[in-house]
N, C-alpha and C. Protein backbone atom coordinates (compact mmCIF):
# COMPACT_ATOMS: atom_id res chain seq x y z
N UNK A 1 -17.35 27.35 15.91
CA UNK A 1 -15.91 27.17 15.96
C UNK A 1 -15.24 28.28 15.16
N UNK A 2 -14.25 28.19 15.62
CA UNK A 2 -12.77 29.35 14.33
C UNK A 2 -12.82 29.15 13.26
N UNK A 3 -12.06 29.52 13.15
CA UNK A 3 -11.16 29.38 11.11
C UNK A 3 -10.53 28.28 11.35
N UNK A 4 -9.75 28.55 12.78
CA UNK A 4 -8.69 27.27 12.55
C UNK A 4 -9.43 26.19 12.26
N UNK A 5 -10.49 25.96 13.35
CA UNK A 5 -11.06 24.42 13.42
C UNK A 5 -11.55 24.14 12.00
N UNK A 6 -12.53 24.96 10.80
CA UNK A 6 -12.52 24.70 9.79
C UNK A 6 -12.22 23.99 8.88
N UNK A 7 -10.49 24.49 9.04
CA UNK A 7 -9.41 24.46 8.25
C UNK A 7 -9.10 23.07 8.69
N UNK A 8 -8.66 22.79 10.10
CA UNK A 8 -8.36 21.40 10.17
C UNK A 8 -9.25 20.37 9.82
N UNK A 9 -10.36 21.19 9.82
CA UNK A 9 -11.52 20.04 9.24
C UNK A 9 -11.60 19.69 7.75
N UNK A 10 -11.46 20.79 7.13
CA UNK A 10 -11.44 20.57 5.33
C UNK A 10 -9.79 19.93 5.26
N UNK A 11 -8.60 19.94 6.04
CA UNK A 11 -7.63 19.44 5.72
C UNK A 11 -8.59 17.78 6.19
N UNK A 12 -8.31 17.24 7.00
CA UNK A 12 -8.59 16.10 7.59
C UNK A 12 -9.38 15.26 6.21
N UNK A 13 -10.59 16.05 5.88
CA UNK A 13 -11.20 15.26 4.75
C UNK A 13 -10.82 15.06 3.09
N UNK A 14 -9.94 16.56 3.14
CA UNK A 14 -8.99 16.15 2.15
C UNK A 14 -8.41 15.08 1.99
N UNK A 15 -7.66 15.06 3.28
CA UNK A 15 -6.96 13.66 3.22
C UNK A 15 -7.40 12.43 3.01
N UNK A 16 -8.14 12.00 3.88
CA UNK A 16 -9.20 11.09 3.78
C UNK A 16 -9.29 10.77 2.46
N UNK A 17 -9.96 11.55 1.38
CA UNK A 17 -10.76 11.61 0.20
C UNK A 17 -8.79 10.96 -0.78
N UNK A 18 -7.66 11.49 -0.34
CA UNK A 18 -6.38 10.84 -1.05
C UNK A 18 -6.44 9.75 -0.32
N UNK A 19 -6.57 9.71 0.28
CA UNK A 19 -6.30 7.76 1.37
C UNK A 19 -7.51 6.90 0.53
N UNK A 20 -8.64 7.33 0.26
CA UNK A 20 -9.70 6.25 -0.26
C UNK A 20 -8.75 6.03 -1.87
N UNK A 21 -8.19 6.97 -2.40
CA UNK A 21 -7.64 7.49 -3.46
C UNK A 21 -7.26 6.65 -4.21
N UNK A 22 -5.76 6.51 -3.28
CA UNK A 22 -5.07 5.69 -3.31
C UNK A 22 -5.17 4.83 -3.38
N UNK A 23 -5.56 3.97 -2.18
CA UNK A 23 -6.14 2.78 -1.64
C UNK A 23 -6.97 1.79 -3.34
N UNK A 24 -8.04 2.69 -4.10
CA UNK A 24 -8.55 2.38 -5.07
C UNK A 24 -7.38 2.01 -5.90
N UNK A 25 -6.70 3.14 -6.50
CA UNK A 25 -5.26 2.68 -7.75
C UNK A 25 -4.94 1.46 -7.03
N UNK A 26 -4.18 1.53 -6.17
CA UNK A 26 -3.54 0.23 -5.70
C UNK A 26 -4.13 -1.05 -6.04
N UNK A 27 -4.99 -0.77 -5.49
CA UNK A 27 -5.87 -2.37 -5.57
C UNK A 27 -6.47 -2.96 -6.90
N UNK A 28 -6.71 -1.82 -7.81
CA UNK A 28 -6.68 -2.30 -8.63
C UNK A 28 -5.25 -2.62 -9.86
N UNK A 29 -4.55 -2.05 -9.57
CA UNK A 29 -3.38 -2.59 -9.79
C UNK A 29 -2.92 -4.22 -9.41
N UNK A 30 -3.13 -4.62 -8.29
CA UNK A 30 -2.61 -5.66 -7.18
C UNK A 30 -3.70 -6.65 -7.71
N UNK A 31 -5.04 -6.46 -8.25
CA UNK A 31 -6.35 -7.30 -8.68
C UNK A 31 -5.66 -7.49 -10.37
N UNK A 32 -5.01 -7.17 -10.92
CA UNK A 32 -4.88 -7.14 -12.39
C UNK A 32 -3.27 -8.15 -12.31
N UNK A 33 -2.66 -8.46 -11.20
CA UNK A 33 -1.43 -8.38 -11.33
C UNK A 33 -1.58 -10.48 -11.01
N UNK A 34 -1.13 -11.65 -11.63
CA UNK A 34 -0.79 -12.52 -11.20
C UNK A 34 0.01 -13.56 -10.14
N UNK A 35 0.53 -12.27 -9.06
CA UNK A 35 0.47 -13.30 -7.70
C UNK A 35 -0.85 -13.52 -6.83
N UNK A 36 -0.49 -14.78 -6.20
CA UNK A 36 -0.98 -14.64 -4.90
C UNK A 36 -1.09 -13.40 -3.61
N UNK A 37 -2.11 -13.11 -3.25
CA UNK A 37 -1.82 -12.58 -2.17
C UNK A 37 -3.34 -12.86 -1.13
N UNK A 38 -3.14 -12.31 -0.07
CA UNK A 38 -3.88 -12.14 0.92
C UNK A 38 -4.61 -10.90 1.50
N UNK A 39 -5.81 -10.22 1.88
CA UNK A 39 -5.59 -8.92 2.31
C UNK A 39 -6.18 -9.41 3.42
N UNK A 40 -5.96 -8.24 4.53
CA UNK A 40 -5.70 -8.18 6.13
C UNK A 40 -7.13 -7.65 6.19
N UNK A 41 -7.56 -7.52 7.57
CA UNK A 41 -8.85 -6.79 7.73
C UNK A 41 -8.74 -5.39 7.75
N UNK A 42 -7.55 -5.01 7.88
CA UNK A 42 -6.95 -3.53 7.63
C UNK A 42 -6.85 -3.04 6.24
N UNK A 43 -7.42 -3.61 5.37
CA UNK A 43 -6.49 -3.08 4.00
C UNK A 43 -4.81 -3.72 3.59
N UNK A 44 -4.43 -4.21 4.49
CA UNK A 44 -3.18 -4.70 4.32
C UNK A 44 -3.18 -5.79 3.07
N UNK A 45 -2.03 -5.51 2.46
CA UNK A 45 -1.93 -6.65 1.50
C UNK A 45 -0.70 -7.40 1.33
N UNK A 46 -0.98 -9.10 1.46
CA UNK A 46 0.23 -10.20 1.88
C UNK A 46 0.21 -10.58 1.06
N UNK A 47 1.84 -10.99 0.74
CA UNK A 47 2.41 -11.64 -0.17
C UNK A 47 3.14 -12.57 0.13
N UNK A 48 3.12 -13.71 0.16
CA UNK A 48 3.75 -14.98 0.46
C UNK A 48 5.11 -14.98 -0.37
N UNK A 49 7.22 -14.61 0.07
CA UNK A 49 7.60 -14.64 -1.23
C UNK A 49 8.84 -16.13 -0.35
N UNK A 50 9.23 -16.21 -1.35
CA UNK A 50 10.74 -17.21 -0.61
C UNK A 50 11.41 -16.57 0.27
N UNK A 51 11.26 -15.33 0.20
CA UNK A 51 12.01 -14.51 1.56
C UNK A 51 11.30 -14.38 2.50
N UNK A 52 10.34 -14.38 2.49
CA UNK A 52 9.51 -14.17 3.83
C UNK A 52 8.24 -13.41 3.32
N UNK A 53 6.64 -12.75 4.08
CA UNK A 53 6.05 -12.28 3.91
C UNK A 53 6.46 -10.30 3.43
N UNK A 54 5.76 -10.49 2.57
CA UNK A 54 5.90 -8.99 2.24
C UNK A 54 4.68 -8.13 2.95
N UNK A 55 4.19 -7.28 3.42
CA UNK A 55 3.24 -6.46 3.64
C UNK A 55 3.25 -5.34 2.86
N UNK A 56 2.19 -4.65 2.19
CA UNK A 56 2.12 -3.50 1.37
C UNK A 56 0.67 -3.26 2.12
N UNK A 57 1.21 -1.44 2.35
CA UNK A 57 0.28 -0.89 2.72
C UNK A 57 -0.90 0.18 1.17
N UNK A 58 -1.41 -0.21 1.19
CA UNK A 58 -1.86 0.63 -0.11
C UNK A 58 -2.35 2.01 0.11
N UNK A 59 -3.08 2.01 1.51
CA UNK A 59 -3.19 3.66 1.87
C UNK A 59 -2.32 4.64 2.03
N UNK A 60 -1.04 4.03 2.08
CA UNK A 60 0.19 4.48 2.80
C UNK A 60 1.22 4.77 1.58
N UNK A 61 1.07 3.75 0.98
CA UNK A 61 2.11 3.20 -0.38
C UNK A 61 3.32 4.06 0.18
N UNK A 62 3.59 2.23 1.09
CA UNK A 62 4.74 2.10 1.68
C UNK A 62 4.26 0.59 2.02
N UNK A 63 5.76 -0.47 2.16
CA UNK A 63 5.73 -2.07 1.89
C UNK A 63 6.87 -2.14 2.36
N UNK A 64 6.61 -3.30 3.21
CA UNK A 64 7.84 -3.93 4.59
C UNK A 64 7.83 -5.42 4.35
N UNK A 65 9.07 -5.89 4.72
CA UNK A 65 9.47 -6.96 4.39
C UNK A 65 10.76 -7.29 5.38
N UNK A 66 10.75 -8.44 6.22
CA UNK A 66 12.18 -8.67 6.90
C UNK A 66 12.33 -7.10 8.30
N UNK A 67 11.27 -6.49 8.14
CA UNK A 67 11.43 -5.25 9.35
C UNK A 67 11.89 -4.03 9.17
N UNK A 68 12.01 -4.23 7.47
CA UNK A 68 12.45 -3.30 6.53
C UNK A 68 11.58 -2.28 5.67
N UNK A 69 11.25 -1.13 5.79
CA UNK A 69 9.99 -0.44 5.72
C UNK A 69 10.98 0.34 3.59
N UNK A 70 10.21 0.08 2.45
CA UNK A 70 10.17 0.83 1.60
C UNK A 70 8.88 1.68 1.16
N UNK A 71 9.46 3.32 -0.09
CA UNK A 71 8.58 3.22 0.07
C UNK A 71 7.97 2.87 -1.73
N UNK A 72 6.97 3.00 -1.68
CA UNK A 72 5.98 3.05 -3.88
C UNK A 72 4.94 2.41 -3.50
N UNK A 73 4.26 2.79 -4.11
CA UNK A 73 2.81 2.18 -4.21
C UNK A 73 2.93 0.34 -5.50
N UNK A 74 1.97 0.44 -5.53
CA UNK A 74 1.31 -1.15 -6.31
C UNK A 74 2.49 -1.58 -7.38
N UNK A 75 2.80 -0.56 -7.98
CA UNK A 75 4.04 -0.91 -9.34
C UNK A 75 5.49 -1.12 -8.38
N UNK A 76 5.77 -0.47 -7.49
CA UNK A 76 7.00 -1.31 -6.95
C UNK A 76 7.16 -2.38 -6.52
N UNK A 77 5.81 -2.24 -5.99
CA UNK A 77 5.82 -3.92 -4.77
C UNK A 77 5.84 -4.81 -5.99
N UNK A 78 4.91 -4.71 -7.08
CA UNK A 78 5.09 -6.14 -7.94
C UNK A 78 6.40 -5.95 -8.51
N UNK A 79 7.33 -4.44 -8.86
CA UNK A 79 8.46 -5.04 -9.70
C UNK A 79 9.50 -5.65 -7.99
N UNK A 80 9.20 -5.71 -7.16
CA UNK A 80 10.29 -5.81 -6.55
C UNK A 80 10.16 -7.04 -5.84
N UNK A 81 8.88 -7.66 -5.93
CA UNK A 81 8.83 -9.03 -5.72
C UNK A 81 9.50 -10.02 -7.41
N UNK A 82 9.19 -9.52 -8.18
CA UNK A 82 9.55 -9.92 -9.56
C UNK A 82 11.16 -10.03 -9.38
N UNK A 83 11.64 -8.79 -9.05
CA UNK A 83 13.24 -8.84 -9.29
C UNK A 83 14.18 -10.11 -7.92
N UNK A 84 13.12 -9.92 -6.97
CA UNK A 84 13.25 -10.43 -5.76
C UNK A 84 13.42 -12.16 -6.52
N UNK A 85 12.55 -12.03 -7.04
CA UNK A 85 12.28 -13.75 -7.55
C UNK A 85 13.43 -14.27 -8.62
N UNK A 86 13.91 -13.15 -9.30
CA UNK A 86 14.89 -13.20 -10.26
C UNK A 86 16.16 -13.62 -10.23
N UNK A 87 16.43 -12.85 -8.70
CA UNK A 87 17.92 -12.91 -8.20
C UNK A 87 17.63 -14.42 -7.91
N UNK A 88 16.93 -14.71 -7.13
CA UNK A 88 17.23 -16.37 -6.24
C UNK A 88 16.52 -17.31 -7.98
């Protein structure tokens, strides 16, 4: 193959290697943290709140709620279920 193909190849596993990355911080963040939750067979992680289900993606760190896509990794989703809980 080229250079190019190479290149898209060492990019591709780069990435990869930040997606497992991530995925690790998160979860252990989300394992240390006192809600409930659920994870998906995807990596997905559910949160049961009075508003409805939250989804947090941890590979992505990005978290939807109501059809509403934000984005932060592990420390937003818990402060924003926290503040979420505060207001009501």
């Amino acid at each position: 193959m080229g250079d190019m193909g190479d290149a898209f190849r060492e990019m591709r596993e780069n990435y990869k290697l930040k997606r497992h990355a991530r995925l690790d911080k998160n979860m252990e963040i989300i394992e240390q943290c006192n809600l409930q939750y659920k994870i998906d067979t995807n990596y997905t992680v559910l949160f049961k709140t009075q508003n409805g289900t939250l989804s947090f993606y941890p590979t992505k760190n990005k978290f939807m709620i109501k059809n509403k896509i934000y984005c932060g990794g592990a420390k937003s989703v818990l402060g924003f279920i926290k503040n979420m809980n505060k207001v009501k």
